[in-house]
N, C-alpha and C. Protein backbone atom coordinates (compact mmCIF):
# COMPACT_ATOMS: atom_id res chain seq x y z
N UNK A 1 136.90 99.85 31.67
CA UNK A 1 138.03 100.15 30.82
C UNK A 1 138.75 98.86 30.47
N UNK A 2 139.08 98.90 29.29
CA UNK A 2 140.13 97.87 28.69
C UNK A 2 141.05 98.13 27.78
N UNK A 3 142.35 97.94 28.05
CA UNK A 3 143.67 98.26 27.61
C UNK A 3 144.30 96.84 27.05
N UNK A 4 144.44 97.05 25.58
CA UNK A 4 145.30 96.24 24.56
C UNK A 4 146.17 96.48 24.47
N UNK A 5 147.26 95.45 24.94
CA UNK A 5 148.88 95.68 24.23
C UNK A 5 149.58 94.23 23.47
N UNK A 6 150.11 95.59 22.69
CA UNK A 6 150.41 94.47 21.06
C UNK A 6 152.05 94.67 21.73
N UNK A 7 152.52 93.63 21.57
CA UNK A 7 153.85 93.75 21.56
C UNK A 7 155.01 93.00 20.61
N UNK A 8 156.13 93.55 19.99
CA UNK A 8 156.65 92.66 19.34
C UNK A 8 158.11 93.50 19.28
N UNK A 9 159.10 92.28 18.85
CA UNK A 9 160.73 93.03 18.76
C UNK A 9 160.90 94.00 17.80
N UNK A 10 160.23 94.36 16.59
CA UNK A 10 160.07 94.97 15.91
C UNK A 10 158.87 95.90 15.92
N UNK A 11 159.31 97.47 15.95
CA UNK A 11 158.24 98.59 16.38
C UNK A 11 157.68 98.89 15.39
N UNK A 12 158.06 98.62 13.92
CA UNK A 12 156.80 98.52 13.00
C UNK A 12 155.96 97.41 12.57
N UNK A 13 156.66 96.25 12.97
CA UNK A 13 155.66 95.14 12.92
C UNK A 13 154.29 95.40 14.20
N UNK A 14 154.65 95.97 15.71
CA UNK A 14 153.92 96.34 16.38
C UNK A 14 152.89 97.30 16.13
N UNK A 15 153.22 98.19 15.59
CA UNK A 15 152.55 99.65 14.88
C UNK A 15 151.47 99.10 13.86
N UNK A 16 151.95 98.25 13.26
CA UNK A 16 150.76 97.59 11.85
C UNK A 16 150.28 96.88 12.71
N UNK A 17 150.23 95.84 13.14
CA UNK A 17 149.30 95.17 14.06
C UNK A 17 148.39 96.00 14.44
N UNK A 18 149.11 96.60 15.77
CA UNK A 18 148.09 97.70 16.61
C UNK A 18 147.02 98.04 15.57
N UNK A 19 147.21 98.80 14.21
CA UNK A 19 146.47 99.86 13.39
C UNK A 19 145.29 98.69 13.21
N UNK A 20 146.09 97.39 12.23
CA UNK A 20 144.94 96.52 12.11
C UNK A 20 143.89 95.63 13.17
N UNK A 21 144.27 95.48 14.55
CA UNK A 21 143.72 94.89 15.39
C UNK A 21 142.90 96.61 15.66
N UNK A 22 143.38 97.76 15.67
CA UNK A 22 142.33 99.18 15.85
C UNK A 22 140.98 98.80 14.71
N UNK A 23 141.26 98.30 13.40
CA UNK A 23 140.42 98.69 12.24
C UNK A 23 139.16 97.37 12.88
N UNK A 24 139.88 96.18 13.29
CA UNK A 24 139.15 95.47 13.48
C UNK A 24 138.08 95.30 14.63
N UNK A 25 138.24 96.07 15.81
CA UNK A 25 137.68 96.73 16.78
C UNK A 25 136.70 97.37 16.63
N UNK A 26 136.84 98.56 15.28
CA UNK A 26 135.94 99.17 15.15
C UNK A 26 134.99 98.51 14.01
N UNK A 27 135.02 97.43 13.43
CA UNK A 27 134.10 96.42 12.36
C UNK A 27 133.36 95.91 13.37
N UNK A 28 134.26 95.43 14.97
CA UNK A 28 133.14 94.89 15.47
C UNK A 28 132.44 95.12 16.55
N UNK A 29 132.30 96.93 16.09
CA UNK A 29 131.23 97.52 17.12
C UNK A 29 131.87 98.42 17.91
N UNK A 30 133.10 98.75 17.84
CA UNK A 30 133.67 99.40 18.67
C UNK A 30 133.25 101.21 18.39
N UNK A 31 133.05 101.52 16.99
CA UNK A 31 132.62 102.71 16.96
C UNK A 31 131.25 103.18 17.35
N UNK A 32 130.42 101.88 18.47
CA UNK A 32 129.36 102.66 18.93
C UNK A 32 129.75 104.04 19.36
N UNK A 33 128.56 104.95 19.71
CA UNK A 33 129.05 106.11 20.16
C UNK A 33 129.66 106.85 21.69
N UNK A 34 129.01 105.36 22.33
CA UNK A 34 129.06 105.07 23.92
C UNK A 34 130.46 104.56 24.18
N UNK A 35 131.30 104.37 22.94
CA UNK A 35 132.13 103.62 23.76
C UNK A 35 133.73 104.32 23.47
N UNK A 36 134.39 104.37 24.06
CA UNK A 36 135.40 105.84 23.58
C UNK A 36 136.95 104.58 23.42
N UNK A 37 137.29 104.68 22.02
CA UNK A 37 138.67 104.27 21.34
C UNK A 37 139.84 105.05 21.12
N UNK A 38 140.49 104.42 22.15
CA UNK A 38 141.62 105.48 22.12
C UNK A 38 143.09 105.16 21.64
N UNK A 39 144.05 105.00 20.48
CA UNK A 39 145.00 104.51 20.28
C UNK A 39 144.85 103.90 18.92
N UNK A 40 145.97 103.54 17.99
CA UNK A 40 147.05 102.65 19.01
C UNK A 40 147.78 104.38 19.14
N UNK A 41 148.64 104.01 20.41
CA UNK A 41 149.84 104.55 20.87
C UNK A 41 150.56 104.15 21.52
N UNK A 42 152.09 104.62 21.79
CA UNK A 42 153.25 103.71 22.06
C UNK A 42 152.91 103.96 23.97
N UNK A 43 152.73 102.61 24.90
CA UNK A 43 152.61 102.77 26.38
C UNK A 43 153.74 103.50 26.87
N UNK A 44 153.50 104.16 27.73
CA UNK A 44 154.65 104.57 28.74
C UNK A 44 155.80 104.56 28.86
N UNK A 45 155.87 102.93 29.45
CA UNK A 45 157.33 102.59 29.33
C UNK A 45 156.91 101.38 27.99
N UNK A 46 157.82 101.96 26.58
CA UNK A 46 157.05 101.49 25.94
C UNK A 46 158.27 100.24 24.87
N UNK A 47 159.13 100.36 25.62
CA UNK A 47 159.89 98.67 25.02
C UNK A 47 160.02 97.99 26.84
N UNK A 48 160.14 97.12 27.19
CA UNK A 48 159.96 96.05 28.03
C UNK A 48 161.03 94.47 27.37
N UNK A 49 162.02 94.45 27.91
CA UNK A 49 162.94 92.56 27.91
C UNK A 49 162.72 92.68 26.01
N UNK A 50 163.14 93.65 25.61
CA UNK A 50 163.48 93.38 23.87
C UNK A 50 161.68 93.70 23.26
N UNK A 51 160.65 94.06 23.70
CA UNK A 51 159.70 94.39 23.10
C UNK A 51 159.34 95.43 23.20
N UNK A 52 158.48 95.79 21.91
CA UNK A 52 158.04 97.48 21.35
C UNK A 52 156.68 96.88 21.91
N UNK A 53 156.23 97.96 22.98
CA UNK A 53 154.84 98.09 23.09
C UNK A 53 153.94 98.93 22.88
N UNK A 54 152.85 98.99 22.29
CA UNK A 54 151.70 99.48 21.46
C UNK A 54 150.15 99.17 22.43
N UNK A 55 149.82 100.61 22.82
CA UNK A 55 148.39 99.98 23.11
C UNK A 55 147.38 101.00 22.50
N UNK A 56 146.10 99.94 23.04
CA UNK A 56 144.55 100.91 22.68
C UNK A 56 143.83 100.79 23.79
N UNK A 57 142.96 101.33 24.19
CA UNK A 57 142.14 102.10 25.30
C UNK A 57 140.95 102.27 25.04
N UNK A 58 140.26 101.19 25.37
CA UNK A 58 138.75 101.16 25.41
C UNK A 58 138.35 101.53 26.95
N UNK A 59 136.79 102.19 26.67
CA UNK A 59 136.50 102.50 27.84
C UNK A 59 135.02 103.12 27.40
N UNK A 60 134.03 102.45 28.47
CA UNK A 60 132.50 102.89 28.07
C UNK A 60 132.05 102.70 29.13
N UNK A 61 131.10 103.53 29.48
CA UNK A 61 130.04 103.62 30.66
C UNK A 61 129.26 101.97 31.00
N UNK A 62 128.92 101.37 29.85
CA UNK A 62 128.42 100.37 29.80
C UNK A 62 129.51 98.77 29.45
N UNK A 63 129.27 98.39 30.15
CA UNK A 63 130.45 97.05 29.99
C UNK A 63 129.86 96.52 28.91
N UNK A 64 128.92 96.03 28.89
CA UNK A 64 128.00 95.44 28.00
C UNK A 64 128.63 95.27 26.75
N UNK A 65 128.67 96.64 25.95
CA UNK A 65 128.90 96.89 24.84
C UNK A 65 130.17 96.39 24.62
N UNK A 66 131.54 96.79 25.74
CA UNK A 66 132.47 96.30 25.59
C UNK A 66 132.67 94.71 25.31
N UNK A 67 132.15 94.39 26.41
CA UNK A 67 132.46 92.87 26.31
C UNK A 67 131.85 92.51 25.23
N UNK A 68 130.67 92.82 24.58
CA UNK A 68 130.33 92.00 23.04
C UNK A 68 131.45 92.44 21.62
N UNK A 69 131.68 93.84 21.98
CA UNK A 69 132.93 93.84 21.15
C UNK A 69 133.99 93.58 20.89
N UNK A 70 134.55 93.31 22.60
CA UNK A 70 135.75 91.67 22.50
C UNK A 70 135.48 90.46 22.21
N UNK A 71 133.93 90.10 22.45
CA UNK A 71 133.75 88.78 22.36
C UNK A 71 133.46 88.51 20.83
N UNK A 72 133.24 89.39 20.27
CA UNK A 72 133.52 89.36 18.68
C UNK A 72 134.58 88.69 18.19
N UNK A 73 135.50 90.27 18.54
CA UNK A 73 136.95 90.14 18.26
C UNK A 73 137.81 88.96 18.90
N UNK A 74 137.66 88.11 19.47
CA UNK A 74 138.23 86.91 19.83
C UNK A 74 137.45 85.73 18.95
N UNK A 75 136.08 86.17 18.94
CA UNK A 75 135.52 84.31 17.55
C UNK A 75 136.51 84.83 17.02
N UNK A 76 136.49 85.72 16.05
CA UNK A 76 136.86 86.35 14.73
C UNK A 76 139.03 85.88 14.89
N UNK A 77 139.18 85.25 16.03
CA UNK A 77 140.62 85.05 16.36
C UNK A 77 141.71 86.30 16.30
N UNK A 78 141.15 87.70 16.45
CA UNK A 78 141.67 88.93 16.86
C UNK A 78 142.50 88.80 18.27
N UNK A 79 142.43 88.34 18.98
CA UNK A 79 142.73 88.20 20.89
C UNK A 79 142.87 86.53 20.88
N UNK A 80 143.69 86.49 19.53
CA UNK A 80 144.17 85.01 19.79
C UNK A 80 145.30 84.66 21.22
N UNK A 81 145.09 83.60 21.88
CA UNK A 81 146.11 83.31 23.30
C UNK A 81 147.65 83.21 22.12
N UNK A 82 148.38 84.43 23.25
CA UNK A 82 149.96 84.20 22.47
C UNK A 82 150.65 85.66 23.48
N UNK A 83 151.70 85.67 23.34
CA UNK A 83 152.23 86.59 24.08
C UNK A 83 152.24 87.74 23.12
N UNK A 84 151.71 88.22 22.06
CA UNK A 84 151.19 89.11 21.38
C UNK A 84 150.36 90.19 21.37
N UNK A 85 149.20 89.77 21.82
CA UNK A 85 148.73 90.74 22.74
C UNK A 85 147.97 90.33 24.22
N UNK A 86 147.28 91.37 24.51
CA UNK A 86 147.37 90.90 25.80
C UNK A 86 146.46 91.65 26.45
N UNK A 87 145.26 91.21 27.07
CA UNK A 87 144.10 91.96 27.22
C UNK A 87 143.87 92.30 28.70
N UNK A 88 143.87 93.32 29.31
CA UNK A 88 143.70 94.04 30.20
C UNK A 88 142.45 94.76 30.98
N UNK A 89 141.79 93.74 31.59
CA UNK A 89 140.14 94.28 31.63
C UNK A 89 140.35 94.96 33.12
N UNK A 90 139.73 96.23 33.43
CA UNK A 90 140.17 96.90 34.29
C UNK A 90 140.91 97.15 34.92
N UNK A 91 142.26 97.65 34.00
CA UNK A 91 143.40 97.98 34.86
C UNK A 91 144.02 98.55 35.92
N UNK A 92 144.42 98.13 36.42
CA UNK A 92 145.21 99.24 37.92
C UNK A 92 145.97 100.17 37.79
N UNK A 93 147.06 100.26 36.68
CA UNK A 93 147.77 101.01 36.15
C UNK A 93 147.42 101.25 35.16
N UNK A 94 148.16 101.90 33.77
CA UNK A 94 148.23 102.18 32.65
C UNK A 94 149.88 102.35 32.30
N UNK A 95 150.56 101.77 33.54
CA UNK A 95 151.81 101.63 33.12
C UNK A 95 152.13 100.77 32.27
């Protein structure tokens, strides 16, 4: 499982992100059939110190697939390093 969170002070700048970092996920492979996309939707506790948080929820039997579909989405500078988003490879929570 891997959990994306987009975060930003503004909850529709977060919301468009999320949608477009979702569209781009699934260009790069994410709509195999093995691999289950879930989101965007607003997390839990879902503002945090002045930020709107937004996640998505990958999760597939096979890592494989996952990891080539992040490792896409990062050439492609999707999972650029920034406090923007923020990648979560087997989480403990889902808080």
């Amino acid at each position: 499982m891997v959990r994306l969170i987009i975060r930003d002070q503004d909850l529709e700048k977060a919301n468009a992100f999320a949608e477009e970092l979702n569209a781009r996920l699934i260009a790069a492979g994410a709509n195999d059939p093995a691999i289950s996309l879930r989101g965007p939707m607003p997390c839990p506790i879902n503002r945090i110190a002045g930020y709107f948080r937004v996640q998505i929820v990958m999760s597939c039997p096979v890592p494989a697939k996952m990891q080539r579909v992040l490792a896409i989405a990062r050439e492609k500078g999707d999972l650029a390093r920034g406090d923007r988003v923020q990648v979560d490879v087997d989480p403990v929570s889902l808080l």
